[in-house]
PDB file of N, CA and C in Angstrom:
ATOM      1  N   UNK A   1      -4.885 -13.675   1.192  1.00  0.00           N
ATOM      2  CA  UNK A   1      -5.863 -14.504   1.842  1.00  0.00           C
ATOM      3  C   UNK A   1      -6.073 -14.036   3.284  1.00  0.00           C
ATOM      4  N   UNK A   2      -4.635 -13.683   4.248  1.00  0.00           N
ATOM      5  CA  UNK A   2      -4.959 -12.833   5.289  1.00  0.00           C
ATOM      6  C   UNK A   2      -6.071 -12.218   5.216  1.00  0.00           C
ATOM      7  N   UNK A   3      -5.749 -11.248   4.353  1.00  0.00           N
ATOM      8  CA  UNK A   3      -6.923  -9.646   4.502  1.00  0.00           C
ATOM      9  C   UNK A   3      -8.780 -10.388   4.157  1.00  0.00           C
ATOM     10  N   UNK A   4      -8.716 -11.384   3.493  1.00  0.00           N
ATOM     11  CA  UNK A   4     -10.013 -11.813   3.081  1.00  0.00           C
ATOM     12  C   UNK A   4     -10.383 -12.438   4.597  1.00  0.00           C
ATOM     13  N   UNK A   5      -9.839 -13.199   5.078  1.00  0.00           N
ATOM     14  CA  UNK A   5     -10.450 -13.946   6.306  1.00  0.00           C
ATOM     15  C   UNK A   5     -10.228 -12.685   7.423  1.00  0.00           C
ATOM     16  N   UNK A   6      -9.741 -12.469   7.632  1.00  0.00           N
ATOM     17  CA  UNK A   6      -9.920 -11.330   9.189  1.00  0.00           C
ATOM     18  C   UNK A   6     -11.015 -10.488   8.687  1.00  0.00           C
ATOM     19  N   UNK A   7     -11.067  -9.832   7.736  1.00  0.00           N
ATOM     20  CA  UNK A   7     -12.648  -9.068   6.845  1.00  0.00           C
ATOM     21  C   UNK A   7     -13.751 -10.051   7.270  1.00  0.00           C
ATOM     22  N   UNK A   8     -13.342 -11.214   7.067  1.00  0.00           N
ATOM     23  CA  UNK A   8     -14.834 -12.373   6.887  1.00  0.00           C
ATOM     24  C   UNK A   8     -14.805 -12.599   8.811  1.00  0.00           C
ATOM     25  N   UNK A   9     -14.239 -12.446   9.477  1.00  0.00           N
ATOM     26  CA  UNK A   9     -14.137 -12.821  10.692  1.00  0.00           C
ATOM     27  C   UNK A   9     -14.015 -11.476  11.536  1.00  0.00           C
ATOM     28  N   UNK A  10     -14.131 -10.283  11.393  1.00  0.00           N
ATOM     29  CA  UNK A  10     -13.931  -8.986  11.704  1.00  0.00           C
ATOM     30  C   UNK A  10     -15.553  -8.328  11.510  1.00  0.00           C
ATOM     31  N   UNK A  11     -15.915  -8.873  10.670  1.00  0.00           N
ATOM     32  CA  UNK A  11     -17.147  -8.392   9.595  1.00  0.00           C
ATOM     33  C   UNK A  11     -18.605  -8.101  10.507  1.00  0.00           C
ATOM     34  N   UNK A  12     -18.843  -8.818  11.421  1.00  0.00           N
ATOM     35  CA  UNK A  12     -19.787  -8.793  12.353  1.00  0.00           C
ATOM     36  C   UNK A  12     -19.425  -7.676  13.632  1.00  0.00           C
ATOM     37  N   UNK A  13     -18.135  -7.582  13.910  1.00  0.00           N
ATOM     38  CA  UNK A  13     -17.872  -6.294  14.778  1.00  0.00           C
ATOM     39  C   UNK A  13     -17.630  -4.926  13.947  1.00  0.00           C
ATOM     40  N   UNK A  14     -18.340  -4.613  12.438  1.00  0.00           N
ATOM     41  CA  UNK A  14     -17.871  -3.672  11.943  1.00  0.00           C
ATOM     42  C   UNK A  14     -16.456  -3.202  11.813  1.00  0.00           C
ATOM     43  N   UNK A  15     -15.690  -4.157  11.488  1.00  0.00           N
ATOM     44  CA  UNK A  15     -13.924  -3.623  11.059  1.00  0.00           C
ATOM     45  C   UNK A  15     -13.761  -4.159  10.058  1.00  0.00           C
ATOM     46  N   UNK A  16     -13.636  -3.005   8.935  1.00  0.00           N
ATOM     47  CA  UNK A  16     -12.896  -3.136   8.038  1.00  0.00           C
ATOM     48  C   UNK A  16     -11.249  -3.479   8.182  1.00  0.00           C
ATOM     49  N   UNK A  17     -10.782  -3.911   6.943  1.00  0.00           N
ATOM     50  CA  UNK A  17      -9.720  -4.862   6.781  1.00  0.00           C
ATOM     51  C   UNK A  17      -9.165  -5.115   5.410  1.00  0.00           C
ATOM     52  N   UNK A  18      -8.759  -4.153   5.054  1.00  0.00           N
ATOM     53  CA  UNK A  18      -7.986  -4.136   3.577  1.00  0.00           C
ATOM     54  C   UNK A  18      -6.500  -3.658   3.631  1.00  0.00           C
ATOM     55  N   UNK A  19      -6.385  -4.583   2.201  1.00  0.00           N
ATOM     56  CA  UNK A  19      -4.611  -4.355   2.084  1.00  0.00           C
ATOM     57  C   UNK A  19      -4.168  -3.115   1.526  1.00  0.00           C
ATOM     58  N   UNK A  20      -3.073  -2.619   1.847  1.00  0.00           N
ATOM     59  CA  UNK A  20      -2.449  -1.539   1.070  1.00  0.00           C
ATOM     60  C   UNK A  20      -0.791  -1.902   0.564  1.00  0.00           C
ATOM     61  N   UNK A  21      -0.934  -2.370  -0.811  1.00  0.00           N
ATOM     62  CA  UNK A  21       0.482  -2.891  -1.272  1.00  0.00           C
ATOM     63  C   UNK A  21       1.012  -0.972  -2.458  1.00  0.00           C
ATOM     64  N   UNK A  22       1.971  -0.824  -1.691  1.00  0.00           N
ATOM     65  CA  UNK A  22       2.656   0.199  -2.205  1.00  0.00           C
ATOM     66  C   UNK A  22       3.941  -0.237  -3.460  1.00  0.00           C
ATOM     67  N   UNK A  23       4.357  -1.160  -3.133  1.00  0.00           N
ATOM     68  CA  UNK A  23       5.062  -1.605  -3.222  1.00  0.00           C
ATOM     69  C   UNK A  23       6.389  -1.355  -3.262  1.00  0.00           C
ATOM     70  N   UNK A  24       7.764  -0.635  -4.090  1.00  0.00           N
ATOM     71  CA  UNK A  24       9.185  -0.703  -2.767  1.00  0.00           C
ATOM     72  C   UNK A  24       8.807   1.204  -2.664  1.00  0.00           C
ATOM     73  N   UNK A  25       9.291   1.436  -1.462  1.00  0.00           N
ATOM     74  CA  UNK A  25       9.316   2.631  -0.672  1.00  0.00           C
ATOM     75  C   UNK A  25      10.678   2.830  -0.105  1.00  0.00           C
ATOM     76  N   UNK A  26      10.734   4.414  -0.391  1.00  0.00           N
ATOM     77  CA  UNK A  26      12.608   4.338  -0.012  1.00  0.00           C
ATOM     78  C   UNK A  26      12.375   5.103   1.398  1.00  0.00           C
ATOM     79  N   UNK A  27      12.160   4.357   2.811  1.00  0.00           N
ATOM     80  CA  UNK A  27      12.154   4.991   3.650  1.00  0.00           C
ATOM     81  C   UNK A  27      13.353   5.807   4.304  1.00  0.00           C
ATOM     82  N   UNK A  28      13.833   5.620   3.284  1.00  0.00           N
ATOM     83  CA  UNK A  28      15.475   6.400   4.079  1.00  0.00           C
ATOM     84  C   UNK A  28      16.124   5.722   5.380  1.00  0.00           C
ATOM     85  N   UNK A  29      16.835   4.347   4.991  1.00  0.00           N
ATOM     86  CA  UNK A  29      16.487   3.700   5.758  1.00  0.00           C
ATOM     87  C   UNK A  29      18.189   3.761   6.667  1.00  0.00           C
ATOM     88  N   UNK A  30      18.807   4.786   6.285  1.00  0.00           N
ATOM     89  CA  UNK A  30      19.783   4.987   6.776  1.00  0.00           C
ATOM     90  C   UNK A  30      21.205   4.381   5.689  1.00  0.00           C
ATOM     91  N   UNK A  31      20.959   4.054   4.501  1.00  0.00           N
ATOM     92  CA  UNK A  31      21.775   3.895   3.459  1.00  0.00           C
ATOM     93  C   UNK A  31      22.745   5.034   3.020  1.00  0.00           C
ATOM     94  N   UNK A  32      23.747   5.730   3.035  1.00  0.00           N
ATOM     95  CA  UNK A  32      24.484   6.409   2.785  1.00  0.00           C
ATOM     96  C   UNK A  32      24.380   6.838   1.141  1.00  0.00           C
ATOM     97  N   UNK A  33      24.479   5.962   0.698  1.00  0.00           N
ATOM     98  CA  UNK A  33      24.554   6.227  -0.607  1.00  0.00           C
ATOM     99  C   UNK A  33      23.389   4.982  -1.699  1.00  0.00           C
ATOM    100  N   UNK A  34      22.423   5.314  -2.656  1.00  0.00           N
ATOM    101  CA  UNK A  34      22.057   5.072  -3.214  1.00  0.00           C
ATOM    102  C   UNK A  34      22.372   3.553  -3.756  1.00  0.00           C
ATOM    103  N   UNK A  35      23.519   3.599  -4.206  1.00  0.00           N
ATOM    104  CA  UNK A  35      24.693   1.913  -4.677  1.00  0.00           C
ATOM    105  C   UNK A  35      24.324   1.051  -3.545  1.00  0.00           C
ATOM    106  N   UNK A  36      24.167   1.404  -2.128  1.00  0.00           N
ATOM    107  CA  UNK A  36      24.188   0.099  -1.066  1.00  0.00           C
ATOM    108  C   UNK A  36      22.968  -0.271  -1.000  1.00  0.00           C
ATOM    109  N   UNK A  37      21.971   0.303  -1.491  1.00  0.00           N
ATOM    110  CA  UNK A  37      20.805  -0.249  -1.548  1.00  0.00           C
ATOM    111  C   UNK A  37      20.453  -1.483  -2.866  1.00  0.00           C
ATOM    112  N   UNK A  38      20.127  -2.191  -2.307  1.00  0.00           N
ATOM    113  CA  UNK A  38      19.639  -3.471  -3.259  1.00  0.00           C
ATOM    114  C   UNK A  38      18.572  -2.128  -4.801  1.00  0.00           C
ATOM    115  N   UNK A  39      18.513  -2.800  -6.248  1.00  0.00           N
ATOM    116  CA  UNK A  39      18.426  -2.033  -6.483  1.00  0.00           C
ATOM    117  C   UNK A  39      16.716  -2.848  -7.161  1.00  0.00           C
ATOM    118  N   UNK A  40      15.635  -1.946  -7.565  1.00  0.00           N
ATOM    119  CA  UNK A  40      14.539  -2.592  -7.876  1.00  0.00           C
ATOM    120  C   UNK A  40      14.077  -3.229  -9.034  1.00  0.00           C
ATOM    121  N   UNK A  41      14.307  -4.090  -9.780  1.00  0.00           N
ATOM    122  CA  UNK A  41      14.151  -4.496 -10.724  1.00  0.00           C
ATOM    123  C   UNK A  41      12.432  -4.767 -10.763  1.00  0.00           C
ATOM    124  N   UNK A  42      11.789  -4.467 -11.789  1.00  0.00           N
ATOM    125  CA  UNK A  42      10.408  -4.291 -11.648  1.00  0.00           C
ATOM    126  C   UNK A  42      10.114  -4.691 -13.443  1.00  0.00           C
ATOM    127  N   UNK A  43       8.872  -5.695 -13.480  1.00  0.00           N
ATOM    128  CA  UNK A  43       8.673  -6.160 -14.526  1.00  0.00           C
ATOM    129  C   UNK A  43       7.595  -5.723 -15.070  1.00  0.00           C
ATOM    130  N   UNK A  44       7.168  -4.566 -14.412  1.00  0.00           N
ATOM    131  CA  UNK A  44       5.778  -3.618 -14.141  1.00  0.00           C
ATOM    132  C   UNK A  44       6.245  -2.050 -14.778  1.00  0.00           C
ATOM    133  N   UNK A  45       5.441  -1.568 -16.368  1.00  0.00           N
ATOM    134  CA  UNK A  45       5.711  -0.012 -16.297  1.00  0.00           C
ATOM    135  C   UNK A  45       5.154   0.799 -15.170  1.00  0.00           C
ATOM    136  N   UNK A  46       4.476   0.252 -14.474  1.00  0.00           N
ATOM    137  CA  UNK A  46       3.722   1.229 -13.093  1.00  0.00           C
ATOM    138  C   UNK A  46       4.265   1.191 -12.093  1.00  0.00           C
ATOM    139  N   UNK A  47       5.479   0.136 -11.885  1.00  0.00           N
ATOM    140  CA  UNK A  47       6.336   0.271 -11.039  1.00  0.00           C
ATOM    141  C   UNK A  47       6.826   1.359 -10.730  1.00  0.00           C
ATOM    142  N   UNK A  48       7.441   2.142  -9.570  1.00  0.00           N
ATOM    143  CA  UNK A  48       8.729   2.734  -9.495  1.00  0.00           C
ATOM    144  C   UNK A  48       8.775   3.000  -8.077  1.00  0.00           C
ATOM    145  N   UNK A  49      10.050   3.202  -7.197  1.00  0.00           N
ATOM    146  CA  UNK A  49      10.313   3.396  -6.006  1.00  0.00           C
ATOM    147  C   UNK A  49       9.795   4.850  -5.864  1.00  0.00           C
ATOM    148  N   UNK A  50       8.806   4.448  -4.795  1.00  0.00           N
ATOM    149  CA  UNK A  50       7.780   5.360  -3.773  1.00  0.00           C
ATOM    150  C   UNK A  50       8.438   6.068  -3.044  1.00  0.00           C
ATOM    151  N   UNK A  51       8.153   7.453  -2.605  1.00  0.00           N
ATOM    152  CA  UNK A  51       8.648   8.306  -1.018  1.00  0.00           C
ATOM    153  C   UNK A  51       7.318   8.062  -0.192  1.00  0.00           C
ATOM    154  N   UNK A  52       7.838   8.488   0.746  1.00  0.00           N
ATOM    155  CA  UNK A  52       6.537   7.919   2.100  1.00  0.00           C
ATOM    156  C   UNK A  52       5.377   8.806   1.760  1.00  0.00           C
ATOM    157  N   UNK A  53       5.579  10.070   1.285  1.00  0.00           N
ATOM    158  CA  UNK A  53       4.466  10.983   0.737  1.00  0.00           C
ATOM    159  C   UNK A  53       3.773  10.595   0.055  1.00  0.00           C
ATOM    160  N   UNK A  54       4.593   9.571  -1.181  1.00  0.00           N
ATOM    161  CA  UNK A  54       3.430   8.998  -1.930  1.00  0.00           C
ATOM    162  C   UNK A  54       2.240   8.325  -1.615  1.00  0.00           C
ATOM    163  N   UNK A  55       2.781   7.745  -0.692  1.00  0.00           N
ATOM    164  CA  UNK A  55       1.747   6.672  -0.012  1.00  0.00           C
ATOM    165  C   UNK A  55       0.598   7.214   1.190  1.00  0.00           C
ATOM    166  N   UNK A  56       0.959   8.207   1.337  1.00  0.00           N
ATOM    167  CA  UNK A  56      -0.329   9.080   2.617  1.00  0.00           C
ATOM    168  C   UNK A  56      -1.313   8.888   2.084  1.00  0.00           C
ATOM    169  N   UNK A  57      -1.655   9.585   0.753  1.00  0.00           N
ATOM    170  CA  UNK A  57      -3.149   9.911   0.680  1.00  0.00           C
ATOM    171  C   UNK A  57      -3.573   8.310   0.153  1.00  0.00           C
ATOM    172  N   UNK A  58      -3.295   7.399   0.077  1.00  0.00           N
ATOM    173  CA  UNK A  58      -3.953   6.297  -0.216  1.00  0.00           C
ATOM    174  C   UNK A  58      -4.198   5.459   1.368  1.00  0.00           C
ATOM    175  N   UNK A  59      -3.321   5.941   2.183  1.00  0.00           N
ATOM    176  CA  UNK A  59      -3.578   5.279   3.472  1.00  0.00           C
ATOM    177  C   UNK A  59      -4.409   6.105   4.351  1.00  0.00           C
ATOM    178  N   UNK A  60      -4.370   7.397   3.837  1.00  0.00           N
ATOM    179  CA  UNK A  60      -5.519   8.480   4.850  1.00  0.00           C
ATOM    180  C   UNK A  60      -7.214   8.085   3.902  1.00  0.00           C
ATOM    181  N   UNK A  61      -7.093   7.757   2.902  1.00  0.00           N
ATOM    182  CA  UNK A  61      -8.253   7.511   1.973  1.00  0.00           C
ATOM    183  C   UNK A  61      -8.634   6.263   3.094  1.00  0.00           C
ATOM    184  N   UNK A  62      -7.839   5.234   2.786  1.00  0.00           N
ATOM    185  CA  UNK A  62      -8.661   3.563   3.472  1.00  0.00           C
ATOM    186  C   UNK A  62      -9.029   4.010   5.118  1.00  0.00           C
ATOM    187  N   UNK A  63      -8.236   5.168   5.769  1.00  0.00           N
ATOM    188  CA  UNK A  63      -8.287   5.395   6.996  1.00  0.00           C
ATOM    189  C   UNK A  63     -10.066   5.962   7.692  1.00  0.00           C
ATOM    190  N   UNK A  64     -10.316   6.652   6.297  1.00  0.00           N
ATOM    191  CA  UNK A  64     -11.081   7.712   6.639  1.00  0.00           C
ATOM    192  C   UNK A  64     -12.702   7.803   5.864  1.00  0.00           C
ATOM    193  N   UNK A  65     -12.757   5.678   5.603  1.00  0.00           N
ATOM    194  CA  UNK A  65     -14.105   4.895   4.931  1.00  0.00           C
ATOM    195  C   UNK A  65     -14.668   4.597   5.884  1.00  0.00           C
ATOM    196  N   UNK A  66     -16.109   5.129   5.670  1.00  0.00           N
ATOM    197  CA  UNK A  66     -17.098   4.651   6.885  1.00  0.00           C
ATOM    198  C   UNK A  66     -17.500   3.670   7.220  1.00  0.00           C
ATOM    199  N   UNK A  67     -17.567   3.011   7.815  1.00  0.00           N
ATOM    200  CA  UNK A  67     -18.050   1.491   8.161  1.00  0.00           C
ATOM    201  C   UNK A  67     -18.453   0.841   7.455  1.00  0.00           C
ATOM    202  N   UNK A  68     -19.473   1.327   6.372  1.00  0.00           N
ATOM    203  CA  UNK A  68     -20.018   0.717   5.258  1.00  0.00           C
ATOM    204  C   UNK A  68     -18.958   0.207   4.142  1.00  0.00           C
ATOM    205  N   UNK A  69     -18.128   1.366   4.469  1.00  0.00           N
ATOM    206  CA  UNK A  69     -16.586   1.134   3.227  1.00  0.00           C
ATOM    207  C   UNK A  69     -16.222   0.362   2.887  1.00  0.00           C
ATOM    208  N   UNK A  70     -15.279  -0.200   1.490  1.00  0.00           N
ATOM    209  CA  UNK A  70     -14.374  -1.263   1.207  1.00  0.00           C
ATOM    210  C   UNK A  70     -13.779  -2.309   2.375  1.00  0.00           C
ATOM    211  N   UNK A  71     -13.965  -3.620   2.192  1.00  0.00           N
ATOM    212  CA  UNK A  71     -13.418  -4.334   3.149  1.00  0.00           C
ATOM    213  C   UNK A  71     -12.792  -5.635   2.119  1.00  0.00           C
ATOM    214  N   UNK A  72     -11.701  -6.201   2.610  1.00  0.00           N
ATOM    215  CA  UNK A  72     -11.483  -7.644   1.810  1.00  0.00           C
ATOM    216  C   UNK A  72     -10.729  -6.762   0.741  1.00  0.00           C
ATOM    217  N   UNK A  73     -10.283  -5.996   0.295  1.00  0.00           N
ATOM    218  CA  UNK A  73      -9.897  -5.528  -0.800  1.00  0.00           C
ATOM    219  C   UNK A  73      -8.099  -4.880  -0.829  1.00  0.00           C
ATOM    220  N   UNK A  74      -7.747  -5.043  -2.228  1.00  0.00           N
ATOM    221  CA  UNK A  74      -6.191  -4.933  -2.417  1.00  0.00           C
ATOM    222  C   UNK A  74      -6.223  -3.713  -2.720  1.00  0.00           C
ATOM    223  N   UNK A  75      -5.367  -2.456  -2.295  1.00  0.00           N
ATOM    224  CA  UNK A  75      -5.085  -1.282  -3.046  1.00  0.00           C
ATOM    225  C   UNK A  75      -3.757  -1.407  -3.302  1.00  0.00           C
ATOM    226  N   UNK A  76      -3.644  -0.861  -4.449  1.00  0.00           N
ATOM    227  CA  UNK A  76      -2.082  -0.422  -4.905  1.00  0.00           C
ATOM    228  C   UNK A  76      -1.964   1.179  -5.571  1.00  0.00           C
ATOM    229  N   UNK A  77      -0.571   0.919  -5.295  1.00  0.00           N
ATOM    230  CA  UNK A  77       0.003   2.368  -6.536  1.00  0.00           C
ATOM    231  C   UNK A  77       0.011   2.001  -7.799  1.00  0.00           C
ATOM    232  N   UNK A  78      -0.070   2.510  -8.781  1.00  0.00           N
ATOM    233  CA  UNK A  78       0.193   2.894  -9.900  1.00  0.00           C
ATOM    234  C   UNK A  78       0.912   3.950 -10.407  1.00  0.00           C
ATOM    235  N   UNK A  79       1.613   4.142 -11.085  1.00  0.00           N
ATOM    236  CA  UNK A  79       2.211   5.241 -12.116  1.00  0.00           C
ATOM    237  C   UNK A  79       0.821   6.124 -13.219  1.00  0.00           C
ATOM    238  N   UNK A  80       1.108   6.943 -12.834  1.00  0.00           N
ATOM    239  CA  UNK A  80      -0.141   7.631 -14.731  1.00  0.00           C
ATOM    240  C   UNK A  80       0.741   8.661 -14.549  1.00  0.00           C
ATOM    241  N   UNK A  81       1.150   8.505 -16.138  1.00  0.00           N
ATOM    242  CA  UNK A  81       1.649   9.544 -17.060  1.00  0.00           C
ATOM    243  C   UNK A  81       0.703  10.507 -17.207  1.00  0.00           C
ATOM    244  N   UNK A  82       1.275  11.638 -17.631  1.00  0.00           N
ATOM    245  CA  UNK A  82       0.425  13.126 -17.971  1.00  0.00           C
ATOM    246  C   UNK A  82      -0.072  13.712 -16.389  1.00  0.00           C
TER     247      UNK A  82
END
């Protein structure tokens, strides 16, 4: 609901305003070993823990829409096989 109202209230100064849900990302967050990290249980086959690489070209994509571009809107990752 955030991203919909700042879009609807942004919208007249030309700023876009969309979400980007990656969802879990292993930033290397200084965990030693794999085990100390909480681990992801996901009820989603498109799930799976992200590297930060994954996530560039979907954030250089929303970065780099022209004014006219997507606004108010959810992106996510997905998994595709093959």
């Amino acid at each position: 609901m955030l991203t919909r109202v700042l879009a609807q209230e942004l919208a007249e100064k030309r700023i876009s305003v969309n979400e980007l849900v990656p969802g879990p990302v292993d930033t290397g967050d200084g965990a030693k070993d794999k085990s100390d990290r909480p681990s992801v249980a996901s009820e989603s086959p498109s799930e799976w823990v992200k590297r930060p690489e994954d996530v560039v070209p979907l954030a250089l994509f929303l970065a780099s829409q022209p004014l006219v571009g997507p606004t108010a809107q959810r992106f996510s990752l997905m998994r595709r096989d093959g």
